[in-house]
Protein backbone atom coordinates (compact mmCIF):
# COMPACT_ATOMS: atom_id res chain seq x y z
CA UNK A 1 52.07 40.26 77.64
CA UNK A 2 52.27 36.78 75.72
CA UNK A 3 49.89 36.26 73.06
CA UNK A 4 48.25 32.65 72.78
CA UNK A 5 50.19 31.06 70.31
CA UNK A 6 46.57 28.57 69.02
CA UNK A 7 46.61 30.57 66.17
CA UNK A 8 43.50 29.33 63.66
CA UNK A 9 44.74 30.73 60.30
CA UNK A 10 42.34 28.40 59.16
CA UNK A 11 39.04 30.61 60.35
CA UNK A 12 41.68 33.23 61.49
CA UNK A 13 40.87 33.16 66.05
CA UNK A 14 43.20 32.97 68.72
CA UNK A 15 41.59 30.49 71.63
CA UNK A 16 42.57 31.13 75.48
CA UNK A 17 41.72 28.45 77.74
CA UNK A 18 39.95 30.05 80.91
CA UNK A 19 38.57 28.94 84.15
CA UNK A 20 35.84 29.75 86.16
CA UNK A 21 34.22 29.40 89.36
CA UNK A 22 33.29 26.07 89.62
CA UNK A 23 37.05 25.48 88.34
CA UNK A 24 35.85 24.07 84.50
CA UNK A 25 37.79 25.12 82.31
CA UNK A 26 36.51 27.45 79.12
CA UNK A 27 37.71 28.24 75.84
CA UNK A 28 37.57 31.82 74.62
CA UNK A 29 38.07 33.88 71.78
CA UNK A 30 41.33 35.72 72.38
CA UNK A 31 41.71 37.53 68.96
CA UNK A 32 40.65 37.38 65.46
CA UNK A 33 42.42 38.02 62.83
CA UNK A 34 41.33 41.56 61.00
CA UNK A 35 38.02 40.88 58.34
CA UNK A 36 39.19 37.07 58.33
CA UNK A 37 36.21 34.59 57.94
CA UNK A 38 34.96 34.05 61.85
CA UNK A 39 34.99 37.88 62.75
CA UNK A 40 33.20 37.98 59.12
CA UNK A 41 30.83 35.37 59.78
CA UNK A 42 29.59 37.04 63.40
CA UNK A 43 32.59 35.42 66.09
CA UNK A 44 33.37 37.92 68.28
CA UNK A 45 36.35 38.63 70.96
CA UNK A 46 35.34 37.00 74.30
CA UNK A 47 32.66 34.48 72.66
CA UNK A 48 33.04 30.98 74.05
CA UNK A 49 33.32 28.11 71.73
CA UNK A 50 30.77 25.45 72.30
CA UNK A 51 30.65 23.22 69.69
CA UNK A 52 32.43 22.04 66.61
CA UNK A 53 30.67 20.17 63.78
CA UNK A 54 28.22 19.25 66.55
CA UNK A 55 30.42 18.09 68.96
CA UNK A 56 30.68 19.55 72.95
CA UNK A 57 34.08 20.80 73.19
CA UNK A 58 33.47 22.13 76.77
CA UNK A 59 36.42 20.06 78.44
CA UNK A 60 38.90 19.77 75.62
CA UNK A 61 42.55 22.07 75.43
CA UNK A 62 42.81 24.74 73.03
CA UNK A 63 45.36 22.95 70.75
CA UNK A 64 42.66 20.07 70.46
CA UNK A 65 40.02 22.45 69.12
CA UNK A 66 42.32 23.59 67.01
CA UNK A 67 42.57 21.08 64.90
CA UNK A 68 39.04 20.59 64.88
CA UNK A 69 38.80 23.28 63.26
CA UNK A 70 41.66 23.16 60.76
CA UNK A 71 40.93 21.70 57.48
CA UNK A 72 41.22 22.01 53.57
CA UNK A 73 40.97 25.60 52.24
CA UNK A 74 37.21 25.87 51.05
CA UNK A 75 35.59 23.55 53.06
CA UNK A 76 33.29 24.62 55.97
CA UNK A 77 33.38 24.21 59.41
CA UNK A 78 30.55 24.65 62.16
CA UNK A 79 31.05 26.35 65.14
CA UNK A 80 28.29 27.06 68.07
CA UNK A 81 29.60 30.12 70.07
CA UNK A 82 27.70 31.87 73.42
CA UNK A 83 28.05 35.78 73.21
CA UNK A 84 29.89 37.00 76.23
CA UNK A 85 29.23 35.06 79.54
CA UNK A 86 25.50 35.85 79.68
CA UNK A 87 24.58 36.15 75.60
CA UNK A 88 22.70 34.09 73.58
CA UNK A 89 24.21 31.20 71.64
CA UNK A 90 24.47 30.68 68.10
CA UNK A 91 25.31 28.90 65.14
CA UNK A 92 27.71 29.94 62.69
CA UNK A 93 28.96 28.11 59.20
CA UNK A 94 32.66 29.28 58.54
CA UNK A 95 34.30 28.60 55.76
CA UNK A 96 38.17 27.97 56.08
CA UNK A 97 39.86 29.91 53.59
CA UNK A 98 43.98 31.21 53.49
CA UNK A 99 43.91 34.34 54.59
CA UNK A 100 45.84 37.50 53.41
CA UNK A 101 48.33 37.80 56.19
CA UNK A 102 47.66 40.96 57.94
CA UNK A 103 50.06 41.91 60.20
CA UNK A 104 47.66 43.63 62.61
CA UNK A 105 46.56 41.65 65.49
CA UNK A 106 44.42 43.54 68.18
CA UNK A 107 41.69 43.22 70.93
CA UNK A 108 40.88 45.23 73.77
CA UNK A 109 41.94 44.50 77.51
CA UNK A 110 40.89 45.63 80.75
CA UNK A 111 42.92 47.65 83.03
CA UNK A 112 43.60 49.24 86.71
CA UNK A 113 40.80 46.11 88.18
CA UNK A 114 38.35 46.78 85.12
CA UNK A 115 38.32 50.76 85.36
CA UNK A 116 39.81 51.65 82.15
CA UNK A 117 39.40 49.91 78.40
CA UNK A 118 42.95 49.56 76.83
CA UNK A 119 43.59 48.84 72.99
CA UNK A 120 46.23 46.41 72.59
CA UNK A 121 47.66 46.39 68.80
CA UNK A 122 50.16 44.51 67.48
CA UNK A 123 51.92 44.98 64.24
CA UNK A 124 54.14 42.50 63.01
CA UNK A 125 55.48 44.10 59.83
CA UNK A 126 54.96 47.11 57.64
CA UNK A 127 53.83 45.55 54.27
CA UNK A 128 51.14 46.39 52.14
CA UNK A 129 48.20 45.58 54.09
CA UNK A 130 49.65 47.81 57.43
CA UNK A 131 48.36 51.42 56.86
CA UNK A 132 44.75 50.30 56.48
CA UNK A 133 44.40 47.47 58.99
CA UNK A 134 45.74 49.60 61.46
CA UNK A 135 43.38 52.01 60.82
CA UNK A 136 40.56 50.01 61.00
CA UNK A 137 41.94 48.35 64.49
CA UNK A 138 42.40 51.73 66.09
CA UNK A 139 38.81 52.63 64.83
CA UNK A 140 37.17 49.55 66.10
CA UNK A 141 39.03 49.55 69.12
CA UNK A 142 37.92 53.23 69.77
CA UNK A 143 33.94 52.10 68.95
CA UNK A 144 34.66 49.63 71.92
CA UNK A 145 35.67 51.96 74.33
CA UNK A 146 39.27 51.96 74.32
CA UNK A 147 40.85 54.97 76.05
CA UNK A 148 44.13 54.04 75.98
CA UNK A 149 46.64 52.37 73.35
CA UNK A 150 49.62 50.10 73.39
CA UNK A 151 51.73 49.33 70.19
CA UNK A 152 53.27 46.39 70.18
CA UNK A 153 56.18 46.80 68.09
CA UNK A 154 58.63 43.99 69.64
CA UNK A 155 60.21 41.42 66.99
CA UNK A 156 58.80 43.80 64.26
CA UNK A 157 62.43 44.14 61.90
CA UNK A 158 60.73 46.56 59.43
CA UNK A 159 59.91 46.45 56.13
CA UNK A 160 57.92 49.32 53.70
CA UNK A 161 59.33 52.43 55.23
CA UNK A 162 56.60 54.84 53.88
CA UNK A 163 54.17 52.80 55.60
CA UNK A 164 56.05 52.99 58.72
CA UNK A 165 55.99 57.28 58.25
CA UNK A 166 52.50 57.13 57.81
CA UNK A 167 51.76 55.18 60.80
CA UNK A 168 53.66 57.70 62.93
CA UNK A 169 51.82 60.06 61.15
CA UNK A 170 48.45 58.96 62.83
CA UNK A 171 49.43 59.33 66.35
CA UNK A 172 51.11 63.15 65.52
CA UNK A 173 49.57 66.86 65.16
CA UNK A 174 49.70 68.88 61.69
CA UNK A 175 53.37 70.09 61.41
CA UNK A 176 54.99 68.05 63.97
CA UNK A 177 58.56 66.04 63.02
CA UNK A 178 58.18 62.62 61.87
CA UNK A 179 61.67 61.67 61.31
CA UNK A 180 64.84 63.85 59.42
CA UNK A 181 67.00 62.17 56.84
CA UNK A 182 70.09 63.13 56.69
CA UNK A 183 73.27 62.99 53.78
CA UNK A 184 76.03 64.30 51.52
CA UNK A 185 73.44 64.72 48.69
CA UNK A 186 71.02 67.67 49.46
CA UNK A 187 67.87 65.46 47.77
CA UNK A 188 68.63 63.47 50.87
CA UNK A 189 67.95 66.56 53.63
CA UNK A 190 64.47 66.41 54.08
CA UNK A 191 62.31 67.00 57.22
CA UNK A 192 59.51 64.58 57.47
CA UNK A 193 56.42 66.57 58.77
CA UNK A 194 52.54 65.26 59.67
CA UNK A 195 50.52 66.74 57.45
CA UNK A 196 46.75 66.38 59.33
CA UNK A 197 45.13 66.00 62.48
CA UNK A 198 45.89 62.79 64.41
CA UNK A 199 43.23 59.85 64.10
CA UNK A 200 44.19 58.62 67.71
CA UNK A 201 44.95 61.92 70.48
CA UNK A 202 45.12 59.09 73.92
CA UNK A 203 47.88 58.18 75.37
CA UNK A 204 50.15 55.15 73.82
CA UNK A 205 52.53 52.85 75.37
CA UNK A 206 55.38 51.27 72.16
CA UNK A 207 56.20 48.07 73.52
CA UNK A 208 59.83 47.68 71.72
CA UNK A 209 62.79 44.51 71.74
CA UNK A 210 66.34 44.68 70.55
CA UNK A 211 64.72 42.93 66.77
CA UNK A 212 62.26 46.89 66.57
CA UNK A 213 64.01 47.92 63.58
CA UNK A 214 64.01 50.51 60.91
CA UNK A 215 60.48 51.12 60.10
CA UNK A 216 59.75 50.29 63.43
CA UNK A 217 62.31 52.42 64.94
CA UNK A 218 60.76 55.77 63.26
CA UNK A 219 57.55 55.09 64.76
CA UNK A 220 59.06 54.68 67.97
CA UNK A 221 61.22 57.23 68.15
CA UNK A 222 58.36 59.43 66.30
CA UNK A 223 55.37 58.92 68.95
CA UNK A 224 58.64 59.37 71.81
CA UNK A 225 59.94 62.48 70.85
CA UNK A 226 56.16 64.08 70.28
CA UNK A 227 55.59 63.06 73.62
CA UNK A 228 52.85 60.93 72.17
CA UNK A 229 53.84 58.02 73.64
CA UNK A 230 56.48 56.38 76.43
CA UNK A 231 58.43 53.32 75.09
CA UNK A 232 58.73 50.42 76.85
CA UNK A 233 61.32 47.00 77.02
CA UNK A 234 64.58 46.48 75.59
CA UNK A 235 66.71 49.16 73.64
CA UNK A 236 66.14 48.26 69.80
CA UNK A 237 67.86 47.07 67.11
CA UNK A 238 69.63 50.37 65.68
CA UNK A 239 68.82 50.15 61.61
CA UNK A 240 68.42 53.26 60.00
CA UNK A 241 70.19 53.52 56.75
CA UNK A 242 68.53 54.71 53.17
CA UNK A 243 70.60 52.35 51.00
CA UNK A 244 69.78 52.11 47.12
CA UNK A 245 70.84 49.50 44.79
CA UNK A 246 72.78 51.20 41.47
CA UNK A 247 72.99 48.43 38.05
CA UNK A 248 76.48 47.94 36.94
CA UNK A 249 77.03 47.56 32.83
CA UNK A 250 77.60 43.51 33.65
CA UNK A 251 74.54 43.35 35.33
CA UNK A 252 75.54 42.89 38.61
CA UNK A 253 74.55 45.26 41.01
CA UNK A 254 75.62 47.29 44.29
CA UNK A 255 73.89 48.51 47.42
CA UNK A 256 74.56 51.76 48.31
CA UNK A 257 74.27 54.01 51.76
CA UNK A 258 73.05 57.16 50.25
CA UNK A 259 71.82 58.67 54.04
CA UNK A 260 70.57 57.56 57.19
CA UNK A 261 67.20 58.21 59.44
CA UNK A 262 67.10 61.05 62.52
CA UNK A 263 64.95 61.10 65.18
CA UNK A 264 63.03 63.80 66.00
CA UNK A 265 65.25 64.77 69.05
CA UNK A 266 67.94 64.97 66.29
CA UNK A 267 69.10 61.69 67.63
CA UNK A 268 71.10 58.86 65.15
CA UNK A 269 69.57 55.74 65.05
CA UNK A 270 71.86 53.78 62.99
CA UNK A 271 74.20 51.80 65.21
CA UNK A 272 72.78 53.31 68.43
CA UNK A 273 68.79 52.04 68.67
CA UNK A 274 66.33 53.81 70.85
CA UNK A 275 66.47 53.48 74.83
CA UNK A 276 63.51 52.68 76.10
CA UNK A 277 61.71 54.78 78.70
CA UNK A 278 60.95 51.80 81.01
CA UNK A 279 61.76 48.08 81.52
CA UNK A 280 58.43 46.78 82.53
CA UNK A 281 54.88 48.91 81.57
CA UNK A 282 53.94 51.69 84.27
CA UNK A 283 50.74 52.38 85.82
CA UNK A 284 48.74 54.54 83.52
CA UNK A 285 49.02 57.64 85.38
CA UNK A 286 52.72 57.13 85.50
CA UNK A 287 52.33 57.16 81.60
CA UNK A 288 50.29 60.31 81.59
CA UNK A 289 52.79 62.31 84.06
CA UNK A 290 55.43 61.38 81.88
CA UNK A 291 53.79 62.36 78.90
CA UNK A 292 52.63 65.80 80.20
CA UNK A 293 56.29 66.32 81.31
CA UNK A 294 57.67 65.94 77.99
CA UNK A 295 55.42 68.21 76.67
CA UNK A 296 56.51 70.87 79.46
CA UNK A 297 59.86 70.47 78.80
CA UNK A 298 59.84 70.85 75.00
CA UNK A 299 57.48 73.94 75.71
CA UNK A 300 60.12 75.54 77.47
């Protein structure tokens, strides 16, 4: 699952070159980037790109129309675009702008020859910007139809922890384990609980690499041992540690392990990673048994 690499961070679209009948070739909006100025100007996923500045595109490779479209931050570029294969066409005047890098990347695929709506989300890092982008991609993706998810945590090596708790903390019921942290200190012995009703109740797929680390690693290992979710790739990365940084008098200073992060299934990620359930993604209903299994077994 390779995403198009034609990234526009200039109007913030992905463009995927595809062919049809007659064998021309087309170029389509992939993905946009969350709020960024085409989705906020009216571009929409699947829209083909006619026109830039006036000039027929049809013909041209994705990476050319890319950098017709690049240009200095505040100017304007327009694009004519034709609303799914049968829509109307229109104009629209976008202006380029540097755009807040979300980390949240999403769109919605078809599955199982067209029978089932699948929201794809990718999340590249937990800064800042994760908790609420993610929301509002899960949201949208619902208002589309999406039935099923898959989180695309591969390459992702971290970053703001609490966000990453949080984000489990959407998938999970009231009461059930997020993650345990564990050392000498008894401030450090806390279980991590959810503490409301799950925005998103379908069934996930975590796509996960050997650089899914820390953050990542609790959500993975949070939506897996819920039975929220099967996990799917390579076995990842292993980082767990809560590490603080203590001042010395010279003002030097000196990290710290002060505990380390449990699973659920009271399993130690530090050093060890998460195995993955599968190689390669399943067929949905493999995804389902295997979820409903889980939940038999930890039912007793």
């Amino acid at each position: 699952m390779r995403m198009a690499r034609y990234d526009m961070t200039g109007i913030g679209i992905n463009l995927r070159e595809v062919q049809d009948d007659d064998g021309k070739v087309k170029l389509k909006v992939l993905g946009l980037l969350l709020d960024g100025p085409a989705h906020a100007a009216g571009v929409r996923q699947g829209d083909e790109i006619l026109a830039v500045n006036g000039d027929d595109i049809r013909g041209k490779s994705a990476i050319e129309v890319s950098s017709l479209l690049q240009g200095p931050n505040g100017t304007s570029v327009k694009i004519e675009v034709k609303h799914r294969d049968c829509g109307p066409v229109q104009s629209f005047e976008v202006q380029r702008q540097l755009v807040a890098r979300t980390p949240v990347f999403y769109r919605l695929e078809d599955a199982e020859n067209g029978t089932m709506s699948i929201g794809y989300i990718r999340l590249k890092e937990f800064n800042a910007l994760a908790i609420k982008d993610l929301v509002t991609a899960m949201k949208r993706l619902q208002e589309m139809g999406s039935s099923y998810f898959i989180l695309d945590l591969r390459d992702n090596l971290g970053g703001l922890v609490q966000a990453g708790i949080e984000i489990a903390k959407l998938f999970l019921n009231q009461g059930e384990t997020v993650t345990y942290t564990v050392g000498r200190d008894s401030q450090h012995q806390t279980t991590i609980t959810a503490d409301a009703a799950p925005l998103v109740k379908d069934p996930v797929i975590v796509l996960v690499n050997n650089k899914t680390a820390s953050a990542s690693e609790i959500v993975a290992s949070a939506l897996h041992d819920n039975c929220r979710a099967v996990l799917v790739g390579d076995r990842t990365f292993g980082k767990g540690l809560i590490q603080s940084v203590f001042e010395l008098d010279d003002g030097s200073g000196v990290v710290v392990t002060i505990g380390k992060y449990v699973t659920p299934n009271h399993m130690d990620i530090n050093g060890n990673g998460i195995e993955p359930d599968y190689r390669s993604p399943p067929a949905w209903n493999e995804v389902i048994k295997r979820i409903s299994q889980c939940k038999m077994l930890r039912q007793g």
